[in-house]
Protein backbone atom coordinates (compact mmCIF):
# COMPACT_ATOMS: atom_id res chain seq x y z
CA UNK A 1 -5.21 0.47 11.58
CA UNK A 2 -5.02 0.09 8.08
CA UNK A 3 -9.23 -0.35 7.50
CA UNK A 4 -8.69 2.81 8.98
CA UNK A 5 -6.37 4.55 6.64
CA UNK A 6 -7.65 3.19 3.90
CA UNK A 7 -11.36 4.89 5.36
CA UNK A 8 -10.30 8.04 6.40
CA UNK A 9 -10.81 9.62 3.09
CA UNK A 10 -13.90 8.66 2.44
CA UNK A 11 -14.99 9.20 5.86
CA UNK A 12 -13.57 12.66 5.93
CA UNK A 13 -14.62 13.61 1.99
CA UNK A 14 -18.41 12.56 2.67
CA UNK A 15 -18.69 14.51 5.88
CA UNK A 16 -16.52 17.99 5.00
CA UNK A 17 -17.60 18.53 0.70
CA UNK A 18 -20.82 18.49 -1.12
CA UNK A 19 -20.37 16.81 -4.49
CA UNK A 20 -16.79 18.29 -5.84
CA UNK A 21 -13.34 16.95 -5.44
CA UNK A 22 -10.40 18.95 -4.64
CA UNK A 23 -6.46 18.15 -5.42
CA UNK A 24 -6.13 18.73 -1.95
CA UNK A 25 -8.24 15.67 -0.87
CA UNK A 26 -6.97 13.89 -3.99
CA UNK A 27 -3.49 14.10 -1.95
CA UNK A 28 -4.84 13.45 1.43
CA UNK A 29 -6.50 10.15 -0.02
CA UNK A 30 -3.33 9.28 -1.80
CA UNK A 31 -1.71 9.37 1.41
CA UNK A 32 -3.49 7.97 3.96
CA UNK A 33 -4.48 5.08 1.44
CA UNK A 34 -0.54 4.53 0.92
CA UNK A 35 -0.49 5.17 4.65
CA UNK A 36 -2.47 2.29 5.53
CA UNK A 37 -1.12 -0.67 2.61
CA UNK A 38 1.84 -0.43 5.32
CA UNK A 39 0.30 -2.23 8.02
CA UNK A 40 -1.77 -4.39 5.88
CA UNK A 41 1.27 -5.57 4.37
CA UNK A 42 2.86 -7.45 7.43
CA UNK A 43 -0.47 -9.13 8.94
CA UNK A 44 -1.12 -10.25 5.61
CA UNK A 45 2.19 -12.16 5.21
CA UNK A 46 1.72 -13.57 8.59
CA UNK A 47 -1.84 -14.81 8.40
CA UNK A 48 0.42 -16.79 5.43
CA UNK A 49 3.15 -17.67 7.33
CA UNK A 50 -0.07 -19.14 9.64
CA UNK A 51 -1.89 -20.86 7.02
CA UNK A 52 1.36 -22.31 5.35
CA UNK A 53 2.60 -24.04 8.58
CA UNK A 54 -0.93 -25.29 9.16
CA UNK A 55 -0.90 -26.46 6.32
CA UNK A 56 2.59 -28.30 5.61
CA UNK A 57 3.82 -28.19 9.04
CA UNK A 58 7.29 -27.52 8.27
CA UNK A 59 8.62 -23.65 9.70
CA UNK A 60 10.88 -22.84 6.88
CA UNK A 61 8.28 -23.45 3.91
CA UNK A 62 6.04 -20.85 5.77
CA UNK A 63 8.88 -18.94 6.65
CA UNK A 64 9.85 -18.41 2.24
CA UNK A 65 6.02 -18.36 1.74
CA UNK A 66 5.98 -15.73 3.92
CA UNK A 67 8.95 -13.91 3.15
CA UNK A 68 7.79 -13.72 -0.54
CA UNK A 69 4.22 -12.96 -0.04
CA UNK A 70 5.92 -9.81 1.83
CA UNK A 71 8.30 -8.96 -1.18
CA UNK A 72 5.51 -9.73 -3.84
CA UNK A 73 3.32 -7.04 -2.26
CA UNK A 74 5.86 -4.77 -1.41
CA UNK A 75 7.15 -4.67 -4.91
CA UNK A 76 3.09 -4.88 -6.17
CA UNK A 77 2.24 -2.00 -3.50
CA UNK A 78 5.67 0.32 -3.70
CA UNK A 79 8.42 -0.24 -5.72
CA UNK A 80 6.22 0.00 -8.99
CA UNK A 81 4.75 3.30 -8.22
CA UNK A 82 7.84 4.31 -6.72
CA UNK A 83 9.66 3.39 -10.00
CA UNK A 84 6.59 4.13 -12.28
CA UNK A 85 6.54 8.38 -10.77
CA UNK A 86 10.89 8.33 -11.18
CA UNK A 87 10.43 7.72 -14.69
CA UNK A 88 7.62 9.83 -15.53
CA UNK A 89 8.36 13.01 -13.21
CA UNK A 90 8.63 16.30 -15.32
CA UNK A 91 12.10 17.10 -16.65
CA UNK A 92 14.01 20.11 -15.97
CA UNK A 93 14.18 21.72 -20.07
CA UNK A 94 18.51 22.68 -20.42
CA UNK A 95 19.11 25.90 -20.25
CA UNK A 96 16.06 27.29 -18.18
């Protein structure tokens, strides 16, 4: 699912437009790329939480390393941006 989202725009931009690039797909993109870090998210801090208790064998040290590969890339992935757009969205001028 999320090969897929991350695809779909350049599947659908190479198979609907010639050459140019509209803000239209620049949103669409935007999207379904965001769309698709979702589910990569979890099965990546699983395939940790696999590897970990290979690994060392004990649950709860794959269960942190987990926990805070899931937190790292949610931070990485969304609160940044998130954060990053709050500051830097255009201010109403007083008055007008």
């Amino acid at each position: 699912m999320a090969i897929g989202l991350t695809m779909a725009p350049s599947a659908f931009d190479r198979q609907t437009k010639e050459i140019t690039c509209t803000k239209n797909f620049v949103k669409l993109a935007s999207r379904l790329i965001s769309a698709g870090m979702i589910p990569l998210c979890i099965p990546m801090s699983l395939d940790l939480y696999i590897i970990t208790l290979m690994i060392t064998g004990h649950q709860m040290v794959a269960v942190s390393t987990a926990t805070a590969a899931f937190v790292f890339l949610s931070v990485l992935w969304f609160l940044i941006p998130f954060l990053h757009n709050l500051r830097n969205r255009p201010r109403a001028i007083d008055g007008y």
